[in-house]
C-alpha atoms as a PDB file:
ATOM      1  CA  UNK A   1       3.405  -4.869  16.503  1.00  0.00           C
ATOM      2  CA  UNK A   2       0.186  -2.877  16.680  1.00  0.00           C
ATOM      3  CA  UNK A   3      -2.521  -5.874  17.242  1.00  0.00           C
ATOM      4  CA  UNK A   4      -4.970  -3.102  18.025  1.00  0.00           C
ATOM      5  CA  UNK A   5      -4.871  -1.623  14.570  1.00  0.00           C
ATOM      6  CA  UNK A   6      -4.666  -5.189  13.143  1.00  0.00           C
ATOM      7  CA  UNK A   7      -7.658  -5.770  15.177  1.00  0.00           C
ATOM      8  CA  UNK A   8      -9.591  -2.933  14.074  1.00  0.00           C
ATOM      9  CA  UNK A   9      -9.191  -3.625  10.462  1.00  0.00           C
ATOM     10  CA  UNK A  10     -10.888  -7.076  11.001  1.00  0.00           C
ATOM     11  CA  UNK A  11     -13.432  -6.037  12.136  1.00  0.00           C
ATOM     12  CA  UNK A  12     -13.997  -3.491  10.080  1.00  0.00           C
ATOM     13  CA  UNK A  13     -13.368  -5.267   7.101  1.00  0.00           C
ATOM     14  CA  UNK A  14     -15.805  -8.246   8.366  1.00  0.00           C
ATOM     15  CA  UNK A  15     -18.678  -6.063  10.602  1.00  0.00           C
ATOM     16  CA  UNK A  16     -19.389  -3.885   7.966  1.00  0.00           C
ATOM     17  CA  UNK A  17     -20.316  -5.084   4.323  1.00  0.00           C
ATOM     18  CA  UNK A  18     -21.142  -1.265   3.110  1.00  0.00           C
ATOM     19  CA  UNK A  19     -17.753  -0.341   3.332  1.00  0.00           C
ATOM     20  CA  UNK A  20     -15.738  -0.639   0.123  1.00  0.00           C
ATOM     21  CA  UNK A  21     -12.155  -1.169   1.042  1.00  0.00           C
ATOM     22  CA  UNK A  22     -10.568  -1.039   3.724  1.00  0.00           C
ATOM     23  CA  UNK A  23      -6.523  -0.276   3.854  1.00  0.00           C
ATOM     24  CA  UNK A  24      -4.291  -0.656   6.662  1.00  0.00           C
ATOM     25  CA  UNK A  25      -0.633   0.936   6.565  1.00  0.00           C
ATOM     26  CA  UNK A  26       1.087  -1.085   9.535  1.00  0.00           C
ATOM     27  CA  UNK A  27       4.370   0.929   9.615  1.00  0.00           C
ATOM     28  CA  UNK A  28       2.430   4.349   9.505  1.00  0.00           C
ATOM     29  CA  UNK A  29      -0.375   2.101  11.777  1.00  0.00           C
ATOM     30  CA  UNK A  30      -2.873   4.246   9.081  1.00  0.00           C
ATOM     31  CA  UNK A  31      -5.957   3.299   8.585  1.00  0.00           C
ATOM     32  CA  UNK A  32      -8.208   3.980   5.685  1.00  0.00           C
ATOM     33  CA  UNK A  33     -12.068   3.056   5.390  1.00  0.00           C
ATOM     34  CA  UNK A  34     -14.079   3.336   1.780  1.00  0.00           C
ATOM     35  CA  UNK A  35     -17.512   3.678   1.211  1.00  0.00           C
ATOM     36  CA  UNK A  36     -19.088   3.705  -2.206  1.00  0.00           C
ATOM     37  CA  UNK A  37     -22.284   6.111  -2.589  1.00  0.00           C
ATOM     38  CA  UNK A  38     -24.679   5.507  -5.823  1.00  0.00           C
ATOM     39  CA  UNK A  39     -25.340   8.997  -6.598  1.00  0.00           C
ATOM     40  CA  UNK A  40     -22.667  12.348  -7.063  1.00  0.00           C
ATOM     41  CA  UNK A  41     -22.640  14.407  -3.507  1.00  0.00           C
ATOM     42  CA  UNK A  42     -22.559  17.835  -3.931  1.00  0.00           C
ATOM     43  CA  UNK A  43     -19.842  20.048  -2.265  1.00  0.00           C
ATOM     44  CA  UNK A  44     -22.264  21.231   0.156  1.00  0.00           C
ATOM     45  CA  UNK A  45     -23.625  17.765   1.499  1.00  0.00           C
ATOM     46  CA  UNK A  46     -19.994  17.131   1.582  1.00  0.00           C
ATOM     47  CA  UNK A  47     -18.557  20.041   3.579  1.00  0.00           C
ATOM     48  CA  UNK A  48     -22.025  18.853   6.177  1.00  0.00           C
ATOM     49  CA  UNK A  49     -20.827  15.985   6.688  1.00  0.00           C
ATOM     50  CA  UNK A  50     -17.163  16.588   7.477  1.00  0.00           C
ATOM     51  CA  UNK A  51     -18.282  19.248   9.509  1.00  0.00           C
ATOM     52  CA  UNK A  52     -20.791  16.905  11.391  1.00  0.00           C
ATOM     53  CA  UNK A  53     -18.214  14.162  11.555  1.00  0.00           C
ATOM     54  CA  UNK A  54     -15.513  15.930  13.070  1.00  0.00           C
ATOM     55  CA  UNK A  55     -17.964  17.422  15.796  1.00  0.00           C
ATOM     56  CA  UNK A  56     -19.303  13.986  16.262  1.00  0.00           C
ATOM     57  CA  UNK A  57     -15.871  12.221  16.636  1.00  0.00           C
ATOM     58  CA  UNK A  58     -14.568  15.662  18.626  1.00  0.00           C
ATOM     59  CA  UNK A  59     -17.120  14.859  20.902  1.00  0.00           C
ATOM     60  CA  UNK A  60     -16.575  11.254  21.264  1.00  0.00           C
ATOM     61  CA  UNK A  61     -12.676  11.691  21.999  1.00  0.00           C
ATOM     62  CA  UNK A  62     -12.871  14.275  24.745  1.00  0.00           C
ATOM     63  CA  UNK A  63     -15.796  11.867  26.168  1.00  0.00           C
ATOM     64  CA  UNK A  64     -12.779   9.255  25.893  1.00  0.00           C
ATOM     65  CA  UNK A  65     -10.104  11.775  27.105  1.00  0.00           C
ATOM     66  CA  UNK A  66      -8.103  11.227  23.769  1.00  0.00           C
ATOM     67  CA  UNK A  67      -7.425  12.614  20.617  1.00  0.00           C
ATOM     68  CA  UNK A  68      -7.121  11.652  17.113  1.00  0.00           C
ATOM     69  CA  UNK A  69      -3.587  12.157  15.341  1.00  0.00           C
ATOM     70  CA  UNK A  70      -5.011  12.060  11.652  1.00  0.00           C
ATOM     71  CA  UNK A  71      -8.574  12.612  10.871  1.00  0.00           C
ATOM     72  CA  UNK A  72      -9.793  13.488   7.168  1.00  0.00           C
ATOM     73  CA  UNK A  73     -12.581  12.690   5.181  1.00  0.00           C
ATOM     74  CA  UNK A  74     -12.218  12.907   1.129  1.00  0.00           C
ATOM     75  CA  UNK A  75     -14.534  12.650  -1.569  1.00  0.00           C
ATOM     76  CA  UNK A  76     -13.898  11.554  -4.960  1.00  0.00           C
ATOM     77  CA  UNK A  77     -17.050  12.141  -7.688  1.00  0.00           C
ATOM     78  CA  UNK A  78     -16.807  10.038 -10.586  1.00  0.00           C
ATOM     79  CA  UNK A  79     -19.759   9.576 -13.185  1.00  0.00           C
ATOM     80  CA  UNK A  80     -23.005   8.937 -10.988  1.00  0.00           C
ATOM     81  CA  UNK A  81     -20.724   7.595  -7.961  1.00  0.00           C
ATOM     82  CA  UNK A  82     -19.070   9.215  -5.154  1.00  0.00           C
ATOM     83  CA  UNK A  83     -16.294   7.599  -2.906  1.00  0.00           C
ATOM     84  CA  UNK A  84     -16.067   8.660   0.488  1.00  0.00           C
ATOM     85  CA  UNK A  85     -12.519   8.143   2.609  1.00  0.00           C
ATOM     86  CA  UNK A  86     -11.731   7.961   6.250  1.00  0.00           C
ATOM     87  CA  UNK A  87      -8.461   8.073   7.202  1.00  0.00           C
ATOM     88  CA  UNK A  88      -7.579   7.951  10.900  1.00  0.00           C
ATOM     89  CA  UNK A  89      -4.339   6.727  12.887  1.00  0.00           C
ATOM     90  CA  UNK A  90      -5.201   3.385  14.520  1.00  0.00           C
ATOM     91  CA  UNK A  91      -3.922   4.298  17.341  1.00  0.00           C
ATOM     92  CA  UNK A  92      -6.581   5.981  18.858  1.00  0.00           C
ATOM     93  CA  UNK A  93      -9.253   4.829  16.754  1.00  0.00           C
ATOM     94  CA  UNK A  94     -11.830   2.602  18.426  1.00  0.00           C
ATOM     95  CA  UNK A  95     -14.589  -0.057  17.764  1.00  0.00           C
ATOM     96  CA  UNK A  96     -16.585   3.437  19.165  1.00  0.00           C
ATOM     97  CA  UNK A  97     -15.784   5.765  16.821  1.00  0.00           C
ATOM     98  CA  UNK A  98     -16.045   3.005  13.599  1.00  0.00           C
ATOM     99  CA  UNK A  99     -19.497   2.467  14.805  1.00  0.00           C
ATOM    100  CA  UNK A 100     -20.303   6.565  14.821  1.00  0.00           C
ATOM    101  CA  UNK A 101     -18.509   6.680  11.734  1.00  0.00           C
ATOM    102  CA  UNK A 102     -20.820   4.150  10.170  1.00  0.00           C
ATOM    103  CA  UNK A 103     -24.229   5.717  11.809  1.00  0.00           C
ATOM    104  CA  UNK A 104     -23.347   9.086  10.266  1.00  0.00           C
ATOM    105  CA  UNK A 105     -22.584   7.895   6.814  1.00  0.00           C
ATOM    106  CA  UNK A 106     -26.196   5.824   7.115  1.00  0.00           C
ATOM    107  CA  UNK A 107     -27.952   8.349   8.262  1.00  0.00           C
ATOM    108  CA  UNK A 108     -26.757  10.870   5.811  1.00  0.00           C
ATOM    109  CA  UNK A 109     -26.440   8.770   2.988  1.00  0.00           C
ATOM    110  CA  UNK A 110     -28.629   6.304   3.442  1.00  0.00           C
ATOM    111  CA  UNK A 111     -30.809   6.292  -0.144  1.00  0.00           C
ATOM    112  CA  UNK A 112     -27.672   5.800  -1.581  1.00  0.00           C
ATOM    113  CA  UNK A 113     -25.396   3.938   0.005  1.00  0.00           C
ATOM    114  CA  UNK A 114     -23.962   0.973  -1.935  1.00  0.00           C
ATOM    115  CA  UNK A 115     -23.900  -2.642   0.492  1.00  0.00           C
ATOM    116  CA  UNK A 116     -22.487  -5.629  -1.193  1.00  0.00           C
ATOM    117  CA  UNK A 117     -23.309  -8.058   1.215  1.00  0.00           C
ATOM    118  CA  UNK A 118     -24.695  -9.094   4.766  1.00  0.00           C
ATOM    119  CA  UNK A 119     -22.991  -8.583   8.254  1.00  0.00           C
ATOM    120  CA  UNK A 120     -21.639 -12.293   9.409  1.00  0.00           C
ATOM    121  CA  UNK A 121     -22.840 -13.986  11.948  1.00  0.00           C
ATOM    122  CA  UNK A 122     -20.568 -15.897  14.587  1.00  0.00           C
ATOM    123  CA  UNK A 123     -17.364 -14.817  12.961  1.00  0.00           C
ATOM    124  CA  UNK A 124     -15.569 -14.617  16.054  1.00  0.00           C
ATOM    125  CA  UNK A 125     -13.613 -17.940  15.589  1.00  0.00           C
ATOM    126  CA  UNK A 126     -12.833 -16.792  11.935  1.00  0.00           C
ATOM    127  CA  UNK A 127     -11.850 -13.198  13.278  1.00  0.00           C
ATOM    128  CA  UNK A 128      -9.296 -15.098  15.582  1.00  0.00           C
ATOM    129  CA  UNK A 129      -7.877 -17.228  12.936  1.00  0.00           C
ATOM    130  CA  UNK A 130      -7.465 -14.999  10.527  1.00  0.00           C
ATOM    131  CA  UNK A 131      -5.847 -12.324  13.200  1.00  0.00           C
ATOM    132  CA  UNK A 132      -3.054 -14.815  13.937  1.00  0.00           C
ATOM    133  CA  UNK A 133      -2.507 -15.405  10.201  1.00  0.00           C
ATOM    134  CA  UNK A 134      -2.115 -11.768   9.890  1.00  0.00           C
ATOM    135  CA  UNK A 135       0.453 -11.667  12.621  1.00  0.00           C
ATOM    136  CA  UNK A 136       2.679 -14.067  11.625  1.00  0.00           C
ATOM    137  CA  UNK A 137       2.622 -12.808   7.985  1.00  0.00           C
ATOM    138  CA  UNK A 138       3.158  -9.329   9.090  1.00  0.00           C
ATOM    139  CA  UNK A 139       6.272 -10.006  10.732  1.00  0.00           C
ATOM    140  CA  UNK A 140       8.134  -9.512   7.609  1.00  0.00           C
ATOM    141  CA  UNK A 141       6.343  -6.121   6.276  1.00  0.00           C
ATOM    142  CA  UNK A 142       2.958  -5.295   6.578  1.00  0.00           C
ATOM    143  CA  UNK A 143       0.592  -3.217   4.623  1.00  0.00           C
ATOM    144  CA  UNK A 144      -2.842  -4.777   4.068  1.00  0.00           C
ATOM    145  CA  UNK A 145      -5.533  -4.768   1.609  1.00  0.00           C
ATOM    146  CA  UNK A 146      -9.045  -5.633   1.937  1.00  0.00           C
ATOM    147  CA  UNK A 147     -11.961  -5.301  -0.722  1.00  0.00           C
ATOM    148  CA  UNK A 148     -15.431  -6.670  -1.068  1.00  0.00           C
ATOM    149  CA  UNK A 149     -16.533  -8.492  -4.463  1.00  0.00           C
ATOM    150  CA  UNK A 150     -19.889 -10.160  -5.007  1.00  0.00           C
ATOM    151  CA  UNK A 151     -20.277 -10.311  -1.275  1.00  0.00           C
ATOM    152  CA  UNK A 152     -16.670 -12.136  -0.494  1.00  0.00           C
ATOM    153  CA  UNK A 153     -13.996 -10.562   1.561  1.00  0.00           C
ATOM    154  CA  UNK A 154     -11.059 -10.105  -0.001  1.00  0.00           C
ATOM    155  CA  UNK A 155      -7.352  -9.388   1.879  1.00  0.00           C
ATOM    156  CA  UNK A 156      -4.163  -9.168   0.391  1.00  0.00           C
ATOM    157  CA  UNK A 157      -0.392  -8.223   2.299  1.00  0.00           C
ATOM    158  CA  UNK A 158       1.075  -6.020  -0.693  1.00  0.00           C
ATOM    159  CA  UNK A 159       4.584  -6.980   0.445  1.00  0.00           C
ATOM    160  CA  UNK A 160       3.782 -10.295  -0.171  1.00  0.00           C
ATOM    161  CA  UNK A 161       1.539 -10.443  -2.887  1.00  0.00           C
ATOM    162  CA  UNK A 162      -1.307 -12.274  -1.314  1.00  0.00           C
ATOM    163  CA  UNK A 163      -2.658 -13.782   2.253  1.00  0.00           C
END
């Protein structure tokens, strides 16, 4: 069982109310972070920031003495919205590297970046309960689900058909 992956997707899915959905593969121990952006990015603006994020995360990896396994960034325009995906192994992604992650896309993004809610204060007990809930589900299969709607976090274990 990878608890740090598990881990990471909590908190992701609960620190950060401008990210859209957040997936978590536990077989592949993928994870994949969604951000919604209110406007169409141009293929320039895109190809800066991918270029910036690498050299950022780069950076931040040989600071750590580690490397990332899988590391892409997609974008997907639709009619006056633009999705931007992370995908990165869990196994050598840190709290670190979510938090540079999140900067960047702020900083570049920032007039248009949709946030559906408010960050949570003292979650930790919550965090912990709903960690070991996770566990014990994901003994049987795991790959995990989480979305934001109206401000609510929502998580679902696809095997199962809920949490």
């Amino acid at each position: 069982m990878n608890e740090t992956g598990l881990e990471i997707f909590l908190n992701v899915s609960v620190n950060f109310p401008e990210i859209n959905i957040v997936k978590y593969d536990y077989h592949s121990d993928l994870l994949i972070i969604e951000v919604a952006l209110g406007r169409e990015i141009d293929g320039k603006q895109e190809e800066k920031f991918i270029t910036r994020s690498r050299e950022c995360v780069q950076l931040l990896h040989n600071l750590n003495e580690s490397q990332a396994e899988v590391f892409e960034i997609k974008f997907k325009r639709l009619t006056g919205l633009t999705f931007l995906r992370y995908y990165r192994d869990a196994k050598s992604l840190n709290e670190s590297e979510i938090n540079l992650l999140m900067s960047l896309i702020n900083e570049e993004f920032y007039d248009c970046l949709l946030n559906e809610g408010k960050i949570l204060s003292g979650c930790d007990s919550f965090k912990k309960q709903v960690k070991h809930d996770l566990l014990q589900q994901l003994n049987n299969g795991g790959y995990l689900f989480a979305y934001r709607d109206h401000g609510r976090l929502c998580m679902f274990n696809r095997n199962t058909g809920g949490l």
